[in-house]
PDB file of N, CA and C in Angstrom:
ATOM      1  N   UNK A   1       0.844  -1.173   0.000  1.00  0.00           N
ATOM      2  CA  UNK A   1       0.000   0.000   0.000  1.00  0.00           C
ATOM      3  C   UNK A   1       0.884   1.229   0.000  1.00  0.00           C
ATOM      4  N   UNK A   2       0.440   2.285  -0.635  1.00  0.00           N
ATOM      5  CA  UNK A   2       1.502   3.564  -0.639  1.00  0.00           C
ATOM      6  C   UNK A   2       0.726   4.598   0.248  1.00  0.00           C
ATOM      7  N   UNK A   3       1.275   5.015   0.793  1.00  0.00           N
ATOM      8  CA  UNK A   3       0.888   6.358   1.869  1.00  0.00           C
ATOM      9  C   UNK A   3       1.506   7.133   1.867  1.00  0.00           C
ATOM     10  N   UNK A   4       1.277   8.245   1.795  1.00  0.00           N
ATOM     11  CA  UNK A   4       2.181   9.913   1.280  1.00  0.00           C
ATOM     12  C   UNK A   4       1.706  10.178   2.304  1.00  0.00           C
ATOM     13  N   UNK A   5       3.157  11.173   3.265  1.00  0.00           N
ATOM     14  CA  UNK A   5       3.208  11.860   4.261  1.00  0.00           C
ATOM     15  C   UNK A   5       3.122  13.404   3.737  1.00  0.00           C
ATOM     16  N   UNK A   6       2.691  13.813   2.646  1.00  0.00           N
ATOM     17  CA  UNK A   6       2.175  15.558   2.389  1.00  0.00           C
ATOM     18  C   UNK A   6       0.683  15.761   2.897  1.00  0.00           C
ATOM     19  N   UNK A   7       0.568  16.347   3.352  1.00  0.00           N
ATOM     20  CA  UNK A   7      -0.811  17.295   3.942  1.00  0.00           C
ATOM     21  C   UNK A   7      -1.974  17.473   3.012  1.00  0.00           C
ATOM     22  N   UNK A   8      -2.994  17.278   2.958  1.00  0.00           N
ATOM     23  CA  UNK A   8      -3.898  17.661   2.185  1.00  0.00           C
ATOM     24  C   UNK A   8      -4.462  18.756   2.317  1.00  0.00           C
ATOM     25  N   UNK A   9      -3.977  19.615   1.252  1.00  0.00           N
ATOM     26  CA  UNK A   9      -5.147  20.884   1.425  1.00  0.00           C
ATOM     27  C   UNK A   9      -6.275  21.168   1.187  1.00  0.00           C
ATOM     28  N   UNK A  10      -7.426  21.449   1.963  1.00  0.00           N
ATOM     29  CA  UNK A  10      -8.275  21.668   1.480  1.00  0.00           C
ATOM     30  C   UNK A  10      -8.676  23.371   1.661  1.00  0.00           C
ATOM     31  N   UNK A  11      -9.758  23.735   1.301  1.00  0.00           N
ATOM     32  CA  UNK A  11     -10.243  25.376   1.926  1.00  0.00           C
ATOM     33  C   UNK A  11     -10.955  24.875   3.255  1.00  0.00           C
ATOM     34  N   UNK A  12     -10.203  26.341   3.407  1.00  0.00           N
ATOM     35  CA  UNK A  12     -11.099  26.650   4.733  1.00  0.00           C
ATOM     36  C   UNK A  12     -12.788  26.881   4.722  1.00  0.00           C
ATOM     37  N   UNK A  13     -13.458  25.993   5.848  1.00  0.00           N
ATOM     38  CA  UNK A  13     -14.677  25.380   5.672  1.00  0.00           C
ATOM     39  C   UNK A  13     -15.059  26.611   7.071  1.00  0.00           C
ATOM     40  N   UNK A  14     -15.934  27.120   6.706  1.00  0.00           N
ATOM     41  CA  UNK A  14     -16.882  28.398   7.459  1.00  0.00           C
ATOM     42  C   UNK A  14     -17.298  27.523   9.016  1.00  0.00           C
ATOM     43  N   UNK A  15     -16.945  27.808  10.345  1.00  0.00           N
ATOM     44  CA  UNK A  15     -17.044  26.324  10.991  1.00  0.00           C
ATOM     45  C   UNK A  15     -18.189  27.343  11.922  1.00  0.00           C
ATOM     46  N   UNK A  16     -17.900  28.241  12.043  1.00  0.00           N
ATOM     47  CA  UNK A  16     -19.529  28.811  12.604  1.00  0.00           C
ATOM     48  C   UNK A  16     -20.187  29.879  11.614  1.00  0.00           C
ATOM     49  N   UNK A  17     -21.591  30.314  11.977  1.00  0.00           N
ATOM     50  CA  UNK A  17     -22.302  31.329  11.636  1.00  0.00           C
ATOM     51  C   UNK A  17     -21.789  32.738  11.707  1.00  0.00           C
ATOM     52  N   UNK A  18     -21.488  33.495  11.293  1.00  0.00           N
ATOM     53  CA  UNK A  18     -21.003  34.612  11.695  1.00  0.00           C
ATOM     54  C   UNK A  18     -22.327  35.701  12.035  1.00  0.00           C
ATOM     55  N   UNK A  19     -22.245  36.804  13.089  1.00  0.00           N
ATOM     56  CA  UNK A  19     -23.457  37.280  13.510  1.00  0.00           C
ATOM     57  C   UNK A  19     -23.012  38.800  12.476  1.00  0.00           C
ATOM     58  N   UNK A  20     -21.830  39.290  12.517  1.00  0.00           N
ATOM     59  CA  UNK A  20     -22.048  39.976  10.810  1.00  0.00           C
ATOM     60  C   UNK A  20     -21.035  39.623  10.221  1.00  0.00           C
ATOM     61  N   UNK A  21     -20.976  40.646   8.687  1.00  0.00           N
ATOM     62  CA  UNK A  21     -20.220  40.318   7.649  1.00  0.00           C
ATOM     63  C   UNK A  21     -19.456  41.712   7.148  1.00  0.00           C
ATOM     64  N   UNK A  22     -18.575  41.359   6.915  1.00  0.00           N
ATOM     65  CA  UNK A  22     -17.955  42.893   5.761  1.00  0.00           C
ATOM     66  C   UNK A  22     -18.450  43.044   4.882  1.00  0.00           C
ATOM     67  N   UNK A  23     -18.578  44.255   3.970  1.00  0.00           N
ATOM     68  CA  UNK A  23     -18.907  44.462   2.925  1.00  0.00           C
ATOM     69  C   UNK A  23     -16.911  44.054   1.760  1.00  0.00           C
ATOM     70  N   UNK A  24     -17.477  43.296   1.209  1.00  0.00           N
ATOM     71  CA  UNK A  24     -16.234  42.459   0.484  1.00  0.00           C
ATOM     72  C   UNK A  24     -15.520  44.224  -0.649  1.00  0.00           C
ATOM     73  N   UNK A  25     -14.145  43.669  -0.572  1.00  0.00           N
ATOM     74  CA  UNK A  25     -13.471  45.038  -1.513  1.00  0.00           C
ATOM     75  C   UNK A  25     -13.825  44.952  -2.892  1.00  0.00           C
ATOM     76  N   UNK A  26     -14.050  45.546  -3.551  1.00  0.00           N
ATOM     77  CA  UNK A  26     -14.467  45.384  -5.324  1.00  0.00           C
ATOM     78  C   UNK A  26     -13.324  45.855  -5.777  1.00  0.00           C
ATOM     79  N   UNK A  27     -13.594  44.212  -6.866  1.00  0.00           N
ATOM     80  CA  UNK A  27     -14.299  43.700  -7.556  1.00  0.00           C
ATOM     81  C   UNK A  27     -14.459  42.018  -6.443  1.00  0.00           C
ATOM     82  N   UNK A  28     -13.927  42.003  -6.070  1.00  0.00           N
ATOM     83  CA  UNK A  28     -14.426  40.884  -4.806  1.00  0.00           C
ATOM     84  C   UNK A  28     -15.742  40.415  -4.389  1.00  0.00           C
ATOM     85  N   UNK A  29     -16.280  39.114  -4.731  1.00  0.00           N
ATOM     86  CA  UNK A  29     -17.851  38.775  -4.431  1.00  0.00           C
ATOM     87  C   UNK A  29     -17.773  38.679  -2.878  1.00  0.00           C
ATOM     88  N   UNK A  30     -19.115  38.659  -1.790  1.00  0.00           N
ATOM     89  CA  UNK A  30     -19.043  37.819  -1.063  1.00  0.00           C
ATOM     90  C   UNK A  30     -18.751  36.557  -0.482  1.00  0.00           C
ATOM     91  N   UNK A  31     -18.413  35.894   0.496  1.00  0.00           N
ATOM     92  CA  UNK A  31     -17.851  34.439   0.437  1.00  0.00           C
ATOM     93  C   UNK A  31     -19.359  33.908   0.873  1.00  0.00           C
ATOM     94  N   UNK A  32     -19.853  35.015   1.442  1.00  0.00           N
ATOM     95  CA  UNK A  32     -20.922  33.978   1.885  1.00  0.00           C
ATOM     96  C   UNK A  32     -22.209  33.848   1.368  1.00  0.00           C
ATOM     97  N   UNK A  33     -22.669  34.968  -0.105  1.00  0.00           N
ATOM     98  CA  UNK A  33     -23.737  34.737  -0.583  1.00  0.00           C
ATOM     99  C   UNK A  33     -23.454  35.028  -1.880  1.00  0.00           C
ATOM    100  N   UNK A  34     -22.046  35.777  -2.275  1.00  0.00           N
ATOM    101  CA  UNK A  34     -21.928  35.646  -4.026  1.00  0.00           C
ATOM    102  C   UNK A  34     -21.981  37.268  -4.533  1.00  0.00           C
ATOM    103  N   UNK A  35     -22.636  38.320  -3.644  1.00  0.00           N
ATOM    104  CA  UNK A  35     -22.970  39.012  -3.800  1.00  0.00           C
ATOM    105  C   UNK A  35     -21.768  39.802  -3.865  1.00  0.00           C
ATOM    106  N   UNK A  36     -22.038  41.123  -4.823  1.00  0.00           N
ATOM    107  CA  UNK A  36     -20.969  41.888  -5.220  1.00  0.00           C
ATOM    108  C   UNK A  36     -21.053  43.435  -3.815  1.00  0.00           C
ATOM    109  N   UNK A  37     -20.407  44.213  -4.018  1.00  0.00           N
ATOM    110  CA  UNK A  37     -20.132  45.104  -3.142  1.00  0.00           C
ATOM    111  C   UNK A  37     -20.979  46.159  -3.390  1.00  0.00           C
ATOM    112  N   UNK A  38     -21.074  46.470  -4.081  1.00  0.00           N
ATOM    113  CA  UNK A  38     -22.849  47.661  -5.394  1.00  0.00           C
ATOM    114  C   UNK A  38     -23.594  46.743  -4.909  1.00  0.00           C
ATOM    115  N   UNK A  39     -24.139  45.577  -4.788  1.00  0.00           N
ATOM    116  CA  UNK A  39     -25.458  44.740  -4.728  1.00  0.00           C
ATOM    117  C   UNK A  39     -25.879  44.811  -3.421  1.00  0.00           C
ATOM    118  N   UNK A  40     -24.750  43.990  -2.415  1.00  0.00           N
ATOM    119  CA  UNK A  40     -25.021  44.699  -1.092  1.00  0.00           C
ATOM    120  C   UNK A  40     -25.348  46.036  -0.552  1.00  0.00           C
ATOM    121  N   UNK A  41     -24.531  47.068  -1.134  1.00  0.00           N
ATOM    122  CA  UNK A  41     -25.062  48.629  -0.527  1.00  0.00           C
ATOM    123  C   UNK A  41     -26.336  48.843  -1.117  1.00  0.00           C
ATOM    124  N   UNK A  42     -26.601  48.200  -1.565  1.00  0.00           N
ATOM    125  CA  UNK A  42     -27.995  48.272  -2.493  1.00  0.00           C
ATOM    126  C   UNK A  42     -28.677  47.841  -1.590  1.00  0.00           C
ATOM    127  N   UNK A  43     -28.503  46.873  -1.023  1.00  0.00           N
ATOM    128  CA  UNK A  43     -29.673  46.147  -0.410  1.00  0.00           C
ATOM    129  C   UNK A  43     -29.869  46.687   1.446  1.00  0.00           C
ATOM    130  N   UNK A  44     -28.285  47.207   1.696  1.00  0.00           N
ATOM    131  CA  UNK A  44     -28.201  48.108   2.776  1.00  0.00           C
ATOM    132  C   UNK A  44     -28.658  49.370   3.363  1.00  0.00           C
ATOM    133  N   UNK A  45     -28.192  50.089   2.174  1.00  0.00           N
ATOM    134  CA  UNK A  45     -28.303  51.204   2.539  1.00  0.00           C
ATOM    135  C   UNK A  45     -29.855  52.212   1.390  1.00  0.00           C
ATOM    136  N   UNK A  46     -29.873  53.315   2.339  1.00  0.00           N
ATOM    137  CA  UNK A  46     -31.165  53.688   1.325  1.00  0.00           C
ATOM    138  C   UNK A  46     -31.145  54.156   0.176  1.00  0.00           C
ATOM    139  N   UNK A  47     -31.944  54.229  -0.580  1.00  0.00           N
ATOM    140  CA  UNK A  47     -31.844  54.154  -2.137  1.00  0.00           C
ATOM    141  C   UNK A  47     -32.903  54.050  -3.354  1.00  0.00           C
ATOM    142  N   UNK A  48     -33.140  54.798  -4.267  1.00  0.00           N
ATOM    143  CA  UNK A  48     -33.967  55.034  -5.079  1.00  0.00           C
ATOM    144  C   UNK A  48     -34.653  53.166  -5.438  1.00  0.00           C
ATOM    145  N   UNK A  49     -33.034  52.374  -5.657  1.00  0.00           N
ATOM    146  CA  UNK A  49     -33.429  50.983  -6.058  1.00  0.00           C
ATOM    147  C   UNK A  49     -34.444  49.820  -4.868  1.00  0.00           C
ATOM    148  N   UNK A  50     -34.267  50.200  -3.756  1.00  0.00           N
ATOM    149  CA  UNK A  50     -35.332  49.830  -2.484  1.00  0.00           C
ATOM    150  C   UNK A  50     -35.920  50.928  -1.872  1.00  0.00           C
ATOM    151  N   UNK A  51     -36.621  52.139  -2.664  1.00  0.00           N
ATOM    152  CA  UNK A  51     -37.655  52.909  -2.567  1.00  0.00           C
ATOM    153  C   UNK A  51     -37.433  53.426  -0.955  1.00  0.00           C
ATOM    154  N   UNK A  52     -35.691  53.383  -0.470  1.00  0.00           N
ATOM    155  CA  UNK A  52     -35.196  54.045   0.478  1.00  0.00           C
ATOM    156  C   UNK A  52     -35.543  53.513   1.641  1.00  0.00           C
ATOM    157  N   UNK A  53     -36.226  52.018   1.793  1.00  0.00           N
ATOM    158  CA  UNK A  53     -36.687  51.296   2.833  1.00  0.00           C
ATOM    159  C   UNK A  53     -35.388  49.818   2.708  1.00  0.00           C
ATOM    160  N   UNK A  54     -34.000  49.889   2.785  1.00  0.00           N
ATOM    161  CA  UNK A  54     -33.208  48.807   2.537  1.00  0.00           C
ATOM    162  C   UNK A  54     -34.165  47.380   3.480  1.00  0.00           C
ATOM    163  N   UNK A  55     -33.617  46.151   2.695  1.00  0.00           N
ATOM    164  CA  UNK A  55     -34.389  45.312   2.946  1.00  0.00           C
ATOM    165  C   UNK A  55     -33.033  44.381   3.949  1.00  0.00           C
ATOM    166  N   UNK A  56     -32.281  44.428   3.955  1.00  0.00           N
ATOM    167  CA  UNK A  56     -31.388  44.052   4.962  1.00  0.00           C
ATOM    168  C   UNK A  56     -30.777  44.663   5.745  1.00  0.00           C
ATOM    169  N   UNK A  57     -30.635  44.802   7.085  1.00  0.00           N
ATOM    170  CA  UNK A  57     -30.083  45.898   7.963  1.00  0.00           C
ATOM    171  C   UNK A  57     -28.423  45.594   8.194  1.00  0.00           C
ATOM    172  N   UNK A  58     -27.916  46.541   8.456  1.00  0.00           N
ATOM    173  CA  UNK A  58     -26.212  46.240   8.627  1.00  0.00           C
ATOM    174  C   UNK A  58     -26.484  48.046   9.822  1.00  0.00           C
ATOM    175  N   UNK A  59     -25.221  47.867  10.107  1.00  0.00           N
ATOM    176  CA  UNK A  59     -25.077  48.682  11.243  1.00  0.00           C
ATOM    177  C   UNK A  59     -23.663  49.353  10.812  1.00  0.00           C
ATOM    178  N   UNK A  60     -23.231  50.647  11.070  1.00  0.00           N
ATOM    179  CA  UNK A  60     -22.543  51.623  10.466  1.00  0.00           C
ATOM    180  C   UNK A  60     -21.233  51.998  11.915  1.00  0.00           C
ATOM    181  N   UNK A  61     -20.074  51.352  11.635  1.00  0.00           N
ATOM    182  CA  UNK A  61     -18.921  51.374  13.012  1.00  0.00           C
ATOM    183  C   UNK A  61     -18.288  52.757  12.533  1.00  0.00           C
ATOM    184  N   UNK A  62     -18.238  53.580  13.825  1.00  0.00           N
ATOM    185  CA  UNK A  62     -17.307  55.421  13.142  1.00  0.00           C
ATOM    186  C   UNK A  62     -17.213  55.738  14.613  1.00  0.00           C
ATOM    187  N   UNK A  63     -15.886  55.735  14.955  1.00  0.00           N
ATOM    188  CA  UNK A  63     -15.058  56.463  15.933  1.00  0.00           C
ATOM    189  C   UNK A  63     -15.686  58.074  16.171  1.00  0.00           C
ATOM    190  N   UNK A  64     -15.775  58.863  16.860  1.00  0.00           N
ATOM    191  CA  UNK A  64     -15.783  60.437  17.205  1.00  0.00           C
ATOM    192  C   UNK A  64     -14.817  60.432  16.268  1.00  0.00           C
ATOM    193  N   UNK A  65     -15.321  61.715  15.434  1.00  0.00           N
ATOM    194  CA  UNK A  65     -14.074  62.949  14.548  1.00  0.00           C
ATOM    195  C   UNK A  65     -13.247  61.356  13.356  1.00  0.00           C
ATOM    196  N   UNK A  66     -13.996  60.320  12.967  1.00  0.00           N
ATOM    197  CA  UNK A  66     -13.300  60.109  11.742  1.00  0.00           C
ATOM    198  C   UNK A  66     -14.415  60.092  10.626  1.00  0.00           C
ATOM    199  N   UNK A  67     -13.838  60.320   9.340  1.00  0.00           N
ATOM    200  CA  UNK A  67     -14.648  60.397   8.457  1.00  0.00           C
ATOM    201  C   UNK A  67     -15.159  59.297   7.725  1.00  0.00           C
ATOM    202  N   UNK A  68     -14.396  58.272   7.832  1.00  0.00           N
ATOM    203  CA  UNK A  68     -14.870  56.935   7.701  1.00  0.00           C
ATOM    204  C   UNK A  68     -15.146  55.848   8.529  1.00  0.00           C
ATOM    205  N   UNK A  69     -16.062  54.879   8.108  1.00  0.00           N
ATOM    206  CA  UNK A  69     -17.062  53.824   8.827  1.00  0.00           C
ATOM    207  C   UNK A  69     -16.842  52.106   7.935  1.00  0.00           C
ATOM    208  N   UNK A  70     -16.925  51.935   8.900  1.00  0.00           N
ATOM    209  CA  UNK A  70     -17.016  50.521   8.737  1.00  0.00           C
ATOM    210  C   UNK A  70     -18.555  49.647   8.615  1.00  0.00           C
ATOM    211  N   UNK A  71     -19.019  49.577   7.624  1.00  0.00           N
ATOM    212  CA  UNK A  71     -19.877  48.656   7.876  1.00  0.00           C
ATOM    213  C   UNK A  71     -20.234  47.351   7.444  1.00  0.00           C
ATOM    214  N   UNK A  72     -21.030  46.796   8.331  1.00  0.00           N
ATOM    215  CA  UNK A  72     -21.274  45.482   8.758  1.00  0.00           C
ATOM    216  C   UNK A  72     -22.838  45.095   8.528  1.00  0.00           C
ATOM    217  N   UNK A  73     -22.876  44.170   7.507  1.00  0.00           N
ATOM    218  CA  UNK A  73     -24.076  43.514   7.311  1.00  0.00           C
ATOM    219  C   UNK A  73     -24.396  42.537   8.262  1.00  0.00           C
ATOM    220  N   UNK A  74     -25.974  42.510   8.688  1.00  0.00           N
ATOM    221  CA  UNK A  74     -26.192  41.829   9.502  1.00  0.00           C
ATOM    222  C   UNK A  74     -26.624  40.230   8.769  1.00  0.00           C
ATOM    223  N   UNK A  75     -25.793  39.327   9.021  1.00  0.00           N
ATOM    224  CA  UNK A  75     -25.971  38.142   8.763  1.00  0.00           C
ATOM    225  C   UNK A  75     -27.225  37.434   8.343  1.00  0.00           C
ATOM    226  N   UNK A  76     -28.164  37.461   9.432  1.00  0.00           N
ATOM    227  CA  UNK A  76     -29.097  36.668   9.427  1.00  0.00           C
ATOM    228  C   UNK A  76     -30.565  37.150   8.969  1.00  0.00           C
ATOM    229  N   UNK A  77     -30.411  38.842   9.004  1.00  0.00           N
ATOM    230  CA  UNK A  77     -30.887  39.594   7.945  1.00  0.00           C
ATOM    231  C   UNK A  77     -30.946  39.483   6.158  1.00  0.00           C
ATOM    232  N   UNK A  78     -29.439  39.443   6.196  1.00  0.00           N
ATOM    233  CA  UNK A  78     -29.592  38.620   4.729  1.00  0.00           C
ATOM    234  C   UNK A  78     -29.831  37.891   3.892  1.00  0.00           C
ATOM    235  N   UNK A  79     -29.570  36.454   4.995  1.00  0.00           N
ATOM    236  CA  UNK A  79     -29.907  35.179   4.584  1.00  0.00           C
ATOM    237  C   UNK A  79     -31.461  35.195   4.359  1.00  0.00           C
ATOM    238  N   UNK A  80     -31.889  35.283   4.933  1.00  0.00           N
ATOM    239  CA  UNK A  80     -33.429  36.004   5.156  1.00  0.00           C
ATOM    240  C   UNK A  80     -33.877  36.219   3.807  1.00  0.00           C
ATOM    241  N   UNK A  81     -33.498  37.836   3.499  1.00  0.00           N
ATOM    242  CA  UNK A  81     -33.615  38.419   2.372  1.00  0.00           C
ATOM    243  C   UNK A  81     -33.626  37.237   1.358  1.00  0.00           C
ATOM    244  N   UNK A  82     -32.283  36.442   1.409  1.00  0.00           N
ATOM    245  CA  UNK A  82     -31.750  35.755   0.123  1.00  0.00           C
ATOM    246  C   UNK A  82     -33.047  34.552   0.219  1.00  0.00           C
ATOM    247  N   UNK A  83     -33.359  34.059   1.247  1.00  0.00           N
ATOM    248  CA  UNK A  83     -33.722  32.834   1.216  1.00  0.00           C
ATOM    249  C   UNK A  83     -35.816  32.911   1.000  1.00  0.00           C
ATOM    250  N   UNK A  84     -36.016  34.173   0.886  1.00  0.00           N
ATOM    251  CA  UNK A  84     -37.378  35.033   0.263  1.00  0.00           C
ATOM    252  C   UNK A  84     -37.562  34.318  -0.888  1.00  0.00           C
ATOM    253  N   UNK A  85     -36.530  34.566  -1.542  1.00  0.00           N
ATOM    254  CA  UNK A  85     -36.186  34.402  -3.186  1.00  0.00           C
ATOM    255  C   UNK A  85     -36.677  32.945  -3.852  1.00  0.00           C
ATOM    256  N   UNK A  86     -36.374  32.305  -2.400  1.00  0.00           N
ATOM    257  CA  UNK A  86     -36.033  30.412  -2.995  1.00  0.00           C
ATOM    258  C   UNK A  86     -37.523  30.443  -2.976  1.00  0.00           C
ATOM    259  N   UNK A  87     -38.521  31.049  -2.423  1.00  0.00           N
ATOM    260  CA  UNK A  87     -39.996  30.667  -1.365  1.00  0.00           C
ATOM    261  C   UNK A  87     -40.672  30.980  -2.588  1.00  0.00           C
ATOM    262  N   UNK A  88     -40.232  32.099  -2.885  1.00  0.00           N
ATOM    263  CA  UNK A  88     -40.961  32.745  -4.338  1.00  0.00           C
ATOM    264  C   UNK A  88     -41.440  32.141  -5.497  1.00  0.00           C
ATOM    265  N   UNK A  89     -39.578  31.398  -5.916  1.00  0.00           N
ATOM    266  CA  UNK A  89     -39.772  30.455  -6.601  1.00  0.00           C
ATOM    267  C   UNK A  89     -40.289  29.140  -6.630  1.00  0.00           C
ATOM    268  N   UNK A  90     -40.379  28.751  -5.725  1.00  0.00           N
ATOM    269  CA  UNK A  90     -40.740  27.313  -5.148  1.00  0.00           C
ATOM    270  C   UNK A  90     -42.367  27.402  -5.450  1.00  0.00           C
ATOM    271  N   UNK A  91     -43.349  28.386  -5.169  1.00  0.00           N
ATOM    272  CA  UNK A  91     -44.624  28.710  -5.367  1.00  0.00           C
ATOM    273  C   UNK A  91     -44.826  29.389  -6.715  1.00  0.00           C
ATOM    274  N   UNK A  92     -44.036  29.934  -7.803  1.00  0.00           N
ATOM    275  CA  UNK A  92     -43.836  30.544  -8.769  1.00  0.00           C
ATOM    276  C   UNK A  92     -45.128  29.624  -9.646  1.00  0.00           C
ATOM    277  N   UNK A  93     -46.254  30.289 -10.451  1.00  0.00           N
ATOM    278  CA  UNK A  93     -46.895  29.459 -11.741  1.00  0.00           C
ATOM    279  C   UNK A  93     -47.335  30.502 -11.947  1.00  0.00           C
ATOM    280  N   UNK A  94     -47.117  30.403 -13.698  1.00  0.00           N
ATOM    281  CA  UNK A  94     -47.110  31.074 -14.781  1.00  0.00           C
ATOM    282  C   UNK A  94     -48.778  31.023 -14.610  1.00  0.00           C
ATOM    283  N   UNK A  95     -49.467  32.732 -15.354  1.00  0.00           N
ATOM    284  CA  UNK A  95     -51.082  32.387 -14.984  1.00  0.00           C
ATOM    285  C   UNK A  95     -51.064  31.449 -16.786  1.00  0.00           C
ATOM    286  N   UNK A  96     -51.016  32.321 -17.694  1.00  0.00           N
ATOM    287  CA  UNK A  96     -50.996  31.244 -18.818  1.00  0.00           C
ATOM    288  C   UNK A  96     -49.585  30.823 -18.827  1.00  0.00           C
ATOM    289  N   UNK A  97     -49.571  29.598 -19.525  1.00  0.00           N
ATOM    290  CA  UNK A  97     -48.173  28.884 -20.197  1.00  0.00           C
ATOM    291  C   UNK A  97     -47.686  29.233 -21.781  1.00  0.00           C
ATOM    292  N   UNK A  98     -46.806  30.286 -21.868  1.00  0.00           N
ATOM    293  CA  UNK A  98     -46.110  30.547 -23.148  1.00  0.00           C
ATOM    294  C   UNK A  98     -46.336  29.168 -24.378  1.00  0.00           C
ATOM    295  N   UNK A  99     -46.790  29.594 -25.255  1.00  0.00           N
ATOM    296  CA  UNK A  99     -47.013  29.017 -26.544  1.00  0.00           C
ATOM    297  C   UNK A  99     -45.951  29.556 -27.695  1.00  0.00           C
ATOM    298  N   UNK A 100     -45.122  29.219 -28.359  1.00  0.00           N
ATOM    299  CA  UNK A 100     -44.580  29.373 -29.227  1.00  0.00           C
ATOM    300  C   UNK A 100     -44.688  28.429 -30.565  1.00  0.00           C
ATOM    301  N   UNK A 101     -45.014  29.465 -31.738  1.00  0.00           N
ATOM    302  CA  UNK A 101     -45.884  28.783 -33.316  1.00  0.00           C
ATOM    303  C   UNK A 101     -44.561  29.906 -33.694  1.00  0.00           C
ATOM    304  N   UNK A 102     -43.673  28.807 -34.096  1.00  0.00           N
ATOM    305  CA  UNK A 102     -42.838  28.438 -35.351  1.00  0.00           C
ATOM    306  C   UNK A 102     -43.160  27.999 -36.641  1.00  0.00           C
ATOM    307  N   UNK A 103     -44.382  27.770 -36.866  1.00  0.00           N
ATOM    308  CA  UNK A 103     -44.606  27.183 -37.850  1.00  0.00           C
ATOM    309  C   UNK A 103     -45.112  28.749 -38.533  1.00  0.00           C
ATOM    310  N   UNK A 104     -45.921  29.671 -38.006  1.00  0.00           N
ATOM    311  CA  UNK A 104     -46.086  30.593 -38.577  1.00  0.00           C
ATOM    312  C   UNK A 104     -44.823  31.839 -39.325  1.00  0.00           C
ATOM    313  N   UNK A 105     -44.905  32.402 -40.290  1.00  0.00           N
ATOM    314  CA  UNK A 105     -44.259  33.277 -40.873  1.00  0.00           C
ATOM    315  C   UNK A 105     -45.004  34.822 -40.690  1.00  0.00           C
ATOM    316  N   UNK A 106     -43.962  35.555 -39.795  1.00  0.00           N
ATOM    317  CA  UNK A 106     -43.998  36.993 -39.800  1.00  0.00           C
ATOM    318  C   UNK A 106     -44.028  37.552 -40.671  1.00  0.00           C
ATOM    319  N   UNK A 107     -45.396  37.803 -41.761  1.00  0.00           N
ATOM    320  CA  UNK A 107     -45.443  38.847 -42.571  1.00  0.00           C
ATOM    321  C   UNK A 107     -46.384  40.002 -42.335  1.00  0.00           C
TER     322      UNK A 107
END
């Protein structure tokens, strides 16, 4: 039998929940839902595209007297958001069913 003494690498496997998240650097997706860094502030913060009512909450970190903030999406807020999506689809029916006639000629 052959047995190799090298290490197997694998990735690092997410071993708890995290209670928040960074907003990832762009062009960088999220690790934990795919989402881009524009998509998230989108969904964060207020905005013409969520009629200024954001649908996931994150919370805004700023020292006294600095001009920049750190913020932090709230985890389980998101998943949330994301997991709306699956419910949607899962119940999704067309009221009619698309018909397509190929056989006809557009004149």
């Amino acid at each position: 039998m052959g047995f190799t003494a090298a290490p197997v690498s694998m990735a690092p496997a997410i071993l708890h929940k995290p209670e928040f998240i960074r907003l990832p650097k762009s062009p960088a997706l999220c690790p934990h839902s795919g989402l881009s860094r524009s998509k998230l502030n989108e969904l964060v913060l207020p905005c013409i595209a969520n009629d200024f009512r954001p649908p996931v909450r994150s919370i805004s970190l700023r020292k006294r007297g600095q001009t920049k903030a750190v913020r932090l999406v709230v985890y389980d807020s998101l998943m949330v958001y994301l997991r709306s999506f699956l419910q949607d689809q899962n119940n999704y029916r067309p009221e009619k069913p698309v018909q397509w006639n190929l056989s006809q000629s557009d004149s």
